[in-house]
PDB file of N, CA and C in Angstrom:
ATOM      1  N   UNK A   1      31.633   4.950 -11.337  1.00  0.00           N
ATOM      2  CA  UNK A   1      32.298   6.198 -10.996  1.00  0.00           C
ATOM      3  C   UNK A   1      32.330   7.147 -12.202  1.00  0.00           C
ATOM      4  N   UNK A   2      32.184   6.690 -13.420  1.00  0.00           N
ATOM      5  CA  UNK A   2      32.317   7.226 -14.877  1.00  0.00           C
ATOM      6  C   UNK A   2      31.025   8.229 -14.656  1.00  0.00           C
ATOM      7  N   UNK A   3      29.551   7.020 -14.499  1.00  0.00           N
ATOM      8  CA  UNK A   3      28.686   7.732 -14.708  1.00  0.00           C
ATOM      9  C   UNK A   3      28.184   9.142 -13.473  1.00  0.00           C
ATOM     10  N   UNK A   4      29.006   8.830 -12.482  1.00  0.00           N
ATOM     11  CA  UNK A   4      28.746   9.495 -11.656  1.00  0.00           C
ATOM     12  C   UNK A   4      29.515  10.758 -11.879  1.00  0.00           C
ATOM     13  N   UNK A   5      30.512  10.943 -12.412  1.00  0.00           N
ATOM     14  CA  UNK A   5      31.295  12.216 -12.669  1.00  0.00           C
ATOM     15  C   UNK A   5      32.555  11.972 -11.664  1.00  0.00           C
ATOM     16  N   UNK A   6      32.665  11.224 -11.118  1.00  0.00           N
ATOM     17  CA  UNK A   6      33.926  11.185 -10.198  1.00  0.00           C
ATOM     18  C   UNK A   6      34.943  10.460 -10.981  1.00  0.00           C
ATOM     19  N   UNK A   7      35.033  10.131 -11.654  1.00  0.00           N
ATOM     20  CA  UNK A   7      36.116   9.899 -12.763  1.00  0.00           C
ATOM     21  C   UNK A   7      36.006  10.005 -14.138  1.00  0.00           C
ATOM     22  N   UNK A   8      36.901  10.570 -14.929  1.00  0.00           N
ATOM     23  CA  UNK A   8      36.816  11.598 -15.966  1.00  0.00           C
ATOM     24  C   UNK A   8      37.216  10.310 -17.067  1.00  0.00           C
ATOM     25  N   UNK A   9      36.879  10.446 -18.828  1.00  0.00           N
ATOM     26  CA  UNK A   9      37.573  10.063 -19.783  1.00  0.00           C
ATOM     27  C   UNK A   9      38.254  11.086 -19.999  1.00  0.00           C
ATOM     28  N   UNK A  10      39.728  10.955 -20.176  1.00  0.00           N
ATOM     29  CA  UNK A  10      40.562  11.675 -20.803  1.00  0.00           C
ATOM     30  C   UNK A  10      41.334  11.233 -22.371  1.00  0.00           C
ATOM     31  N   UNK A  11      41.653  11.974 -23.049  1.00  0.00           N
ATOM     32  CA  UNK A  11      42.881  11.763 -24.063  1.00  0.00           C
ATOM     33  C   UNK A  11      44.490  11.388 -23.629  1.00  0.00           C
ATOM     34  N   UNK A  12      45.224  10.684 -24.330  1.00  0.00           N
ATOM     35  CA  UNK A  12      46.213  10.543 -23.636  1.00  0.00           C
ATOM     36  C   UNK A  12      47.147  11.468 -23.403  1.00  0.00           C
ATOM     37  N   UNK A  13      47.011  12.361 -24.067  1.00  0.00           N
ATOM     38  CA  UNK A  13      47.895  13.917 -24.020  1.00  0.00           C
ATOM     39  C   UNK A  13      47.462  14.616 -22.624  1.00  0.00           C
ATOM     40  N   UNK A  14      46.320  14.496 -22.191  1.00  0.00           N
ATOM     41  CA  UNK A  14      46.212  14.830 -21.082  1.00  0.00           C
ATOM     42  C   UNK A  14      46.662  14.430 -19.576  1.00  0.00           C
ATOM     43  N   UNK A  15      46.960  12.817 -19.704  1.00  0.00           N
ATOM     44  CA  UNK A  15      47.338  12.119 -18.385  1.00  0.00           C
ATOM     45  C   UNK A  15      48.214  12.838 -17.850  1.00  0.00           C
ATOM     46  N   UNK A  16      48.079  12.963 -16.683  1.00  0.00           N
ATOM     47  CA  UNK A  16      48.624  13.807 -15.115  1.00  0.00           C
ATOM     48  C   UNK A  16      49.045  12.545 -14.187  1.00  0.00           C
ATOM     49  N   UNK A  17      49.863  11.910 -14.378  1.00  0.00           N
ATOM     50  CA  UNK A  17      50.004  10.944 -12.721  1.00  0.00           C
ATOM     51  C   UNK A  17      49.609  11.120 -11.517  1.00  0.00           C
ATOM     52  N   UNK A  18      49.329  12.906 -11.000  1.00  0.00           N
ATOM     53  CA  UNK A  18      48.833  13.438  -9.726  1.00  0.00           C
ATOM     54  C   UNK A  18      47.589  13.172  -9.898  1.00  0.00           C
ATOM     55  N   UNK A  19      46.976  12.782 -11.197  1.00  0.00           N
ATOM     56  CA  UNK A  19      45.466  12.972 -11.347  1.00  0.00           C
ATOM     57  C   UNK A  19      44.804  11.870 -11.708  1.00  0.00           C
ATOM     58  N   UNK A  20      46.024  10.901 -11.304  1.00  0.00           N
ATOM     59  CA  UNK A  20      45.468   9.724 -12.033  1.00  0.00           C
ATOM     60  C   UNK A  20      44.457   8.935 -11.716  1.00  0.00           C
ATOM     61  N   UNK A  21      44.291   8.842 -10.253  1.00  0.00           N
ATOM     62  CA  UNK A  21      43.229   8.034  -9.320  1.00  0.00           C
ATOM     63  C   UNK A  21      41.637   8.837  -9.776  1.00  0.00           C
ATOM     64  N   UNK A  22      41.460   9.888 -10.855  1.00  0.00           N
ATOM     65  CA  UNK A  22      40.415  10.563 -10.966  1.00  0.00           C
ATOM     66  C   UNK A  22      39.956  10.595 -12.428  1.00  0.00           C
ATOM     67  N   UNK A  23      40.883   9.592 -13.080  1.00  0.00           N
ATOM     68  CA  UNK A  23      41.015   9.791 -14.657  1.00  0.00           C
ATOM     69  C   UNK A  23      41.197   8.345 -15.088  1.00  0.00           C
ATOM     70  N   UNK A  24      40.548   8.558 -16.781  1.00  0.00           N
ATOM     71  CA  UNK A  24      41.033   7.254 -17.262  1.00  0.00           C
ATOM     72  C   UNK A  24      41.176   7.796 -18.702  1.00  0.00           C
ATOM     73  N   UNK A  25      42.243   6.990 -19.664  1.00  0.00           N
ATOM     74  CA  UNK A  25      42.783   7.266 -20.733  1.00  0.00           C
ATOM     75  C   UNK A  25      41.777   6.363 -21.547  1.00  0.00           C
ATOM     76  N   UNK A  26      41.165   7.665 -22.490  1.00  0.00           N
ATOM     77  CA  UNK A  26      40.052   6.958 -23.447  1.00  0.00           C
ATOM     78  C   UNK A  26      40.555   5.545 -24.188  1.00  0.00           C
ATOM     79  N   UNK A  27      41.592   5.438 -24.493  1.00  0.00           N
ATOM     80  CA  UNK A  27      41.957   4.387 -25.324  1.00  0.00           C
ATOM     81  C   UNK A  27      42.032   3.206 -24.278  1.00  0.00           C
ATOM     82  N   UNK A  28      42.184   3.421 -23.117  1.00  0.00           N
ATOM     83  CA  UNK A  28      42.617   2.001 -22.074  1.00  0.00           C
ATOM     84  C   UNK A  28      40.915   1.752 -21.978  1.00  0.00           C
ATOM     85  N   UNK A  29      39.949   3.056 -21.405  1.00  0.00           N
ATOM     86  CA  UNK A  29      38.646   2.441 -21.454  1.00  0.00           C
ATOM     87  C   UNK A  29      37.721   2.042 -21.904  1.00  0.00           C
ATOM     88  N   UNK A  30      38.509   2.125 -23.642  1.00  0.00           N
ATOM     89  CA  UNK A  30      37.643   1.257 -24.745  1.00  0.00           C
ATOM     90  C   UNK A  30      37.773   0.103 -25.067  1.00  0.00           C
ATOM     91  N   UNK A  31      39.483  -0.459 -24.648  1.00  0.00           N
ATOM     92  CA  UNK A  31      39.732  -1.272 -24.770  1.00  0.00           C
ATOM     93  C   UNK A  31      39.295  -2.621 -23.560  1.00  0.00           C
ATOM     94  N   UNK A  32      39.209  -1.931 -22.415  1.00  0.00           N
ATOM     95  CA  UNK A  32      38.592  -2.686 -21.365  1.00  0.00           C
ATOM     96  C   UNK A  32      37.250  -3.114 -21.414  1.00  0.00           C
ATOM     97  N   UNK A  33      36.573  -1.985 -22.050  1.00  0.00           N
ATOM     98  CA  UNK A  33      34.901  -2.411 -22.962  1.00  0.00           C
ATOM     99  C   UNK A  33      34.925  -3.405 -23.628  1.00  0.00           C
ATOM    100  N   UNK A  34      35.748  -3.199 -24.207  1.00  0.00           N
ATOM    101  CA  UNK A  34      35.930  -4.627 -25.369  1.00  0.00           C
ATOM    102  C   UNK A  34      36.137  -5.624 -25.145  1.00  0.00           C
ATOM    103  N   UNK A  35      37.019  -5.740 -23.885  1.00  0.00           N
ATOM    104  CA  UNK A  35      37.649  -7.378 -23.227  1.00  0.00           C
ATOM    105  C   UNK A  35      36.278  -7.489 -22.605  1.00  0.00           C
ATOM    106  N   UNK A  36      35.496  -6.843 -21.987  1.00  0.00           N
ATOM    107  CA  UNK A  36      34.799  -7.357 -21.086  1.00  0.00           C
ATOM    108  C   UNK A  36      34.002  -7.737 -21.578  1.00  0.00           C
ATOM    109  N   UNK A  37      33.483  -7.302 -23.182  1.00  0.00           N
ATOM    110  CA  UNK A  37      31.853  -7.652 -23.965  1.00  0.00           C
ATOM    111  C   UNK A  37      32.671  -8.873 -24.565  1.00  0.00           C
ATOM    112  N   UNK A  38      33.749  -9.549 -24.741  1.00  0.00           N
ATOM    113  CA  UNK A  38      34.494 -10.712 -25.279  1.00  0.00           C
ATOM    114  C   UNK A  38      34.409 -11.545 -23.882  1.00  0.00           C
ATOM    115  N   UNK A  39      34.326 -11.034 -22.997  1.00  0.00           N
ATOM    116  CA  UNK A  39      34.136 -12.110 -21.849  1.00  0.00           C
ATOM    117  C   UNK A  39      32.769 -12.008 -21.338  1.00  0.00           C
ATOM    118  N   UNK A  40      31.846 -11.282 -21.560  1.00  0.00           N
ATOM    119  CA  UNK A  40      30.267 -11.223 -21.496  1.00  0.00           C
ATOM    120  C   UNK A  40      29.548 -12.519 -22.516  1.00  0.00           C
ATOM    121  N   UNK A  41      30.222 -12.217 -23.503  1.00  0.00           N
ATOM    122  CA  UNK A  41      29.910 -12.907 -25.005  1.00  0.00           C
ATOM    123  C   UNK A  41      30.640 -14.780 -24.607  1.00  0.00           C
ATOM    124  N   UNK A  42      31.852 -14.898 -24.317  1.00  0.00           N
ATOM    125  CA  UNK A  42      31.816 -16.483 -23.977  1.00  0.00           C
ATOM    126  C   UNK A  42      31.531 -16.987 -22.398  1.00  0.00           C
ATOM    127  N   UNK A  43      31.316 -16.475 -22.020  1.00  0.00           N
ATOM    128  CA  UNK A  43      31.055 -17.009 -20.444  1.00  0.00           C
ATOM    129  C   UNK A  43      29.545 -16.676 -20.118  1.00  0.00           C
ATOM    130  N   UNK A  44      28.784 -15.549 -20.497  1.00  0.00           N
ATOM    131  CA  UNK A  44      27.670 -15.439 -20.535  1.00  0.00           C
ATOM    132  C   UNK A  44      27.357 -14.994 -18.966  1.00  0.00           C
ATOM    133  N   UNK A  45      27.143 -13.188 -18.831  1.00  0.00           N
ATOM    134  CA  UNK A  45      27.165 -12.295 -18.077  1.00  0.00           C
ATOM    135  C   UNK A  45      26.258 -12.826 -16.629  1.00  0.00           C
ATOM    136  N   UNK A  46      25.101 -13.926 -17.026  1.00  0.00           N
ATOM    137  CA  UNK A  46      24.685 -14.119 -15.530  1.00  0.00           C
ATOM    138  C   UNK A  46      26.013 -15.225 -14.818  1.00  0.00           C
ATOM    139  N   UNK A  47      26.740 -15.785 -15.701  1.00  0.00           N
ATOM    140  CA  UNK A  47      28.019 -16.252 -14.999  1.00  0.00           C
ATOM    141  C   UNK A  47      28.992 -15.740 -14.326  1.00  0.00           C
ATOM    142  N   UNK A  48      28.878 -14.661 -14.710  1.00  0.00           N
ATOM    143  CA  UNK A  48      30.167 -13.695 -14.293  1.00  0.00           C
ATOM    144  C   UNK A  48      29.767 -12.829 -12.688  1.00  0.00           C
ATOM    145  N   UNK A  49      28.645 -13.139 -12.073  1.00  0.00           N
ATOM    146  CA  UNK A  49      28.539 -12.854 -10.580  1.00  0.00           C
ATOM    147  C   UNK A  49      28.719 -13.649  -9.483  1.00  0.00           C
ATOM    148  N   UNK A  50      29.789 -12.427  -8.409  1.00  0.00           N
ATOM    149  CA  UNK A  50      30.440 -13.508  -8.088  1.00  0.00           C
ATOM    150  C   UNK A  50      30.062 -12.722  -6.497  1.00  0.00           C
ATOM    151  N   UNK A  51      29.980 -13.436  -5.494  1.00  0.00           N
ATOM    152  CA  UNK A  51      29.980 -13.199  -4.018  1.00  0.00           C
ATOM    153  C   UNK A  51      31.094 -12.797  -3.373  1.00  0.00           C
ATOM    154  N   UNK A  52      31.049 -12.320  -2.052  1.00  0.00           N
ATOM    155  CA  UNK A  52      32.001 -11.921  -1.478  1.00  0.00           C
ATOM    156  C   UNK A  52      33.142 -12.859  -1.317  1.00  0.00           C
ATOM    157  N   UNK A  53      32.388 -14.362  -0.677  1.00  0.00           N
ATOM    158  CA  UNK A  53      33.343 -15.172  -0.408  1.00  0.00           C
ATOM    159  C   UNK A  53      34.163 -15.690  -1.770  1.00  0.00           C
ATOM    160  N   UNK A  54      33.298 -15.544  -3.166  1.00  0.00           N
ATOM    161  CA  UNK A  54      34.099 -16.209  -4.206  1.00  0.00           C
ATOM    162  C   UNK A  54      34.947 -15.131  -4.742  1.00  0.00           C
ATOM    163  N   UNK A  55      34.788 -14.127  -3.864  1.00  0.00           N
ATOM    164  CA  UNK A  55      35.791 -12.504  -4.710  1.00  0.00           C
ATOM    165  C   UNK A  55      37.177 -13.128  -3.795  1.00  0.00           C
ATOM    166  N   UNK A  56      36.894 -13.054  -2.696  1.00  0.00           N
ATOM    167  CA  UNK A  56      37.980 -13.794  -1.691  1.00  0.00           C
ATOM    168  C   UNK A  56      38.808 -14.735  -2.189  1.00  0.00           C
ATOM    169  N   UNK A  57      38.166 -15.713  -2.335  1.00  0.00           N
ATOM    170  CA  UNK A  57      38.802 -16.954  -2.969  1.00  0.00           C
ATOM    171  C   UNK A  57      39.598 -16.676  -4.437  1.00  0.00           C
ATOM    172  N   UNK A  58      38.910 -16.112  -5.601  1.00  0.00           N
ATOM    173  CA  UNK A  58      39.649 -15.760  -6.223  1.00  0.00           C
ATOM    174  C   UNK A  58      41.372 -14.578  -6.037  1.00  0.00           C
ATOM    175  N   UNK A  59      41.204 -13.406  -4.995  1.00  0.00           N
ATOM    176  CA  UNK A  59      41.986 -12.344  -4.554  1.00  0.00           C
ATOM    177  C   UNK A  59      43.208 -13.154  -4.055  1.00  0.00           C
ATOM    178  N   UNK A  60      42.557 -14.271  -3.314  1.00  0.00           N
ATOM    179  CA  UNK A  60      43.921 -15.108  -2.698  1.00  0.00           C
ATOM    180  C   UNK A  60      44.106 -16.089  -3.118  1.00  0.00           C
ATOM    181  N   UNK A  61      43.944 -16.699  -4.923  1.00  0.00           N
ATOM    182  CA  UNK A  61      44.854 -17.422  -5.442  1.00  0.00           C
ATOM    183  C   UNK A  61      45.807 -16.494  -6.120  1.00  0.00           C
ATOM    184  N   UNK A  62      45.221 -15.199  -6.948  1.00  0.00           N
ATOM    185  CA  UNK A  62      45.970 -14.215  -7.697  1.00  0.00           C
ATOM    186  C   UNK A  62      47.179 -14.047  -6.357  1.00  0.00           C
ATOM    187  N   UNK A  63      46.890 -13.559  -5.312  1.00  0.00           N
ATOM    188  CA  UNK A  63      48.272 -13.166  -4.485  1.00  0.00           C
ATOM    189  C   UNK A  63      48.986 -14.421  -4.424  1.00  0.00           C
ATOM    190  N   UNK A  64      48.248 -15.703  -4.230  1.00  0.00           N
ATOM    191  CA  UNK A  64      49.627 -16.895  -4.239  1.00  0.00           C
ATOM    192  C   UNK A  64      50.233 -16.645  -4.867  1.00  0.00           C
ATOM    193  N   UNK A  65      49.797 -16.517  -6.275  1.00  0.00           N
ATOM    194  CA  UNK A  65      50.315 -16.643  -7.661  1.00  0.00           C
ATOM    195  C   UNK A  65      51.547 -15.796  -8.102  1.00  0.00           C
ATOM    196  N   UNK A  66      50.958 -14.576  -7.399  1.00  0.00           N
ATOM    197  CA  UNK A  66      52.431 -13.051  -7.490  1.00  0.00           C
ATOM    198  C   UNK A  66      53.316 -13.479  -6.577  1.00  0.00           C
ATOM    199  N   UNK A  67      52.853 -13.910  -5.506  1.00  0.00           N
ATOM    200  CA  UNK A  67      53.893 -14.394  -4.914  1.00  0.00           C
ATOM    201  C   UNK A  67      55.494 -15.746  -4.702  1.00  0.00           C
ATOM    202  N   UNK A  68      54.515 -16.303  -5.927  1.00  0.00           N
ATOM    203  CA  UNK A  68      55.113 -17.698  -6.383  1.00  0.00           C
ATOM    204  C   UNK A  68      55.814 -17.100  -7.304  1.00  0.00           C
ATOM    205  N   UNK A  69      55.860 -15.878  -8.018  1.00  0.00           N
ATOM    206  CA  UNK A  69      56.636 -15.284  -9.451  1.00  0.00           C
ATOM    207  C   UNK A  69      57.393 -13.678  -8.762  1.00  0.00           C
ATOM    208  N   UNK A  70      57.271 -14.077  -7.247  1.00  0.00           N
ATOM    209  CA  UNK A  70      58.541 -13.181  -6.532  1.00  0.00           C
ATOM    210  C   UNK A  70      58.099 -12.120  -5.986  1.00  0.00           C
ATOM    211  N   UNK A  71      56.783 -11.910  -6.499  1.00  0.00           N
ATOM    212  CA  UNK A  71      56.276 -10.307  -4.886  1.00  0.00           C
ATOM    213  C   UNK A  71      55.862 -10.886  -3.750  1.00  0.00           C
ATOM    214  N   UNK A  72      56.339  -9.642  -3.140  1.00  0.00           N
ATOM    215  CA  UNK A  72      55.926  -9.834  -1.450  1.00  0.00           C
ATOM    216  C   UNK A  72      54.775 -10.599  -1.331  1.00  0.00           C
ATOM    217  N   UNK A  73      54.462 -11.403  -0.219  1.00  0.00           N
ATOM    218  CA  UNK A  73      52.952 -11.620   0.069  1.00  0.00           C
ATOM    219  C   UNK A  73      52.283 -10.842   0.816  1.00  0.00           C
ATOM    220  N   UNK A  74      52.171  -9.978   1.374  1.00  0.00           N
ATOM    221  CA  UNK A  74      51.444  -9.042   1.838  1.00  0.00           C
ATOM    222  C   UNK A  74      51.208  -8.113   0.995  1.00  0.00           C
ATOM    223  N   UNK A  75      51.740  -7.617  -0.486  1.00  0.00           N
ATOM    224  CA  UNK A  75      50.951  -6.555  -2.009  1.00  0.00           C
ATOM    225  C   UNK A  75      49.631  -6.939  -2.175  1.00  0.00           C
ATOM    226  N   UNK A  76      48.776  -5.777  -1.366  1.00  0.00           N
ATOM    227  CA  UNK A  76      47.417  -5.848  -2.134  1.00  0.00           C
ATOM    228  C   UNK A  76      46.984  -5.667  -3.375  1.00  0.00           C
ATOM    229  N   UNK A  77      47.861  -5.557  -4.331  1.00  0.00           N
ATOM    230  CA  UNK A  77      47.619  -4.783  -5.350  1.00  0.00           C
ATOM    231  C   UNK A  77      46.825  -5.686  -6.423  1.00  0.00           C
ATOM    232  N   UNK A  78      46.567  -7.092  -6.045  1.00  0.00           N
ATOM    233  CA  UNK A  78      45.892  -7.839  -6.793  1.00  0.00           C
ATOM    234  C   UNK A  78      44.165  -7.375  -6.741  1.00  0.00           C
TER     235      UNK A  78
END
C-alpha cells in the first residue's frame, strides 16, 4: 500500500487519528523494518510463508489467547 501511494510515511508531528487508516508514523515503519529483517535473518524468509489455512490456524490461537487474558471472543482485532 506504501508503494502504491495509498498510504503515506508521515512524521510524528503530523499524525491525525481521522487520517490514520491512510498513514504511518516514520519511526513505527522503521522500526517494523527492522523486526521483520531480525525475523527474515533467524527464521529464514522462505519459512515465513504461510497459507490460508495456516493464517487461520495461527488468527485462532492469537484470539484464544486474548481471550484467555479477558477480551471478548468475538474481537477481530487479532
Amino acid at each position: 500500500m506504501i508503494e502504491k501511494g495509498k498510504i503515506k510515511i508521515i512524521d510524528k508531528k503530523d499524525f491525525n487519528i481521522k487520517t490514520s487508516n491512510k498513514t504511518i508514523v516514520k519511526d513505527i515503519w522503521e522500526g517494523a523494518l527492522s523486526s521483520a529483517k531480525k525475523v527474515e535473518e533467524r527464521y529464514g524468509k522462505e519459512n515465513l510463508i504461510f497459507d490460508d489455512f495456516e493464517w487461520g490456524m495461527i488468527n485462532g490461537k492469537l484470539s484464544a489467547l486474548r481471550w484467555v487474558t479477558g477480551d471478548e471472543w468475538d474481537n477481530l482485532d487479532t
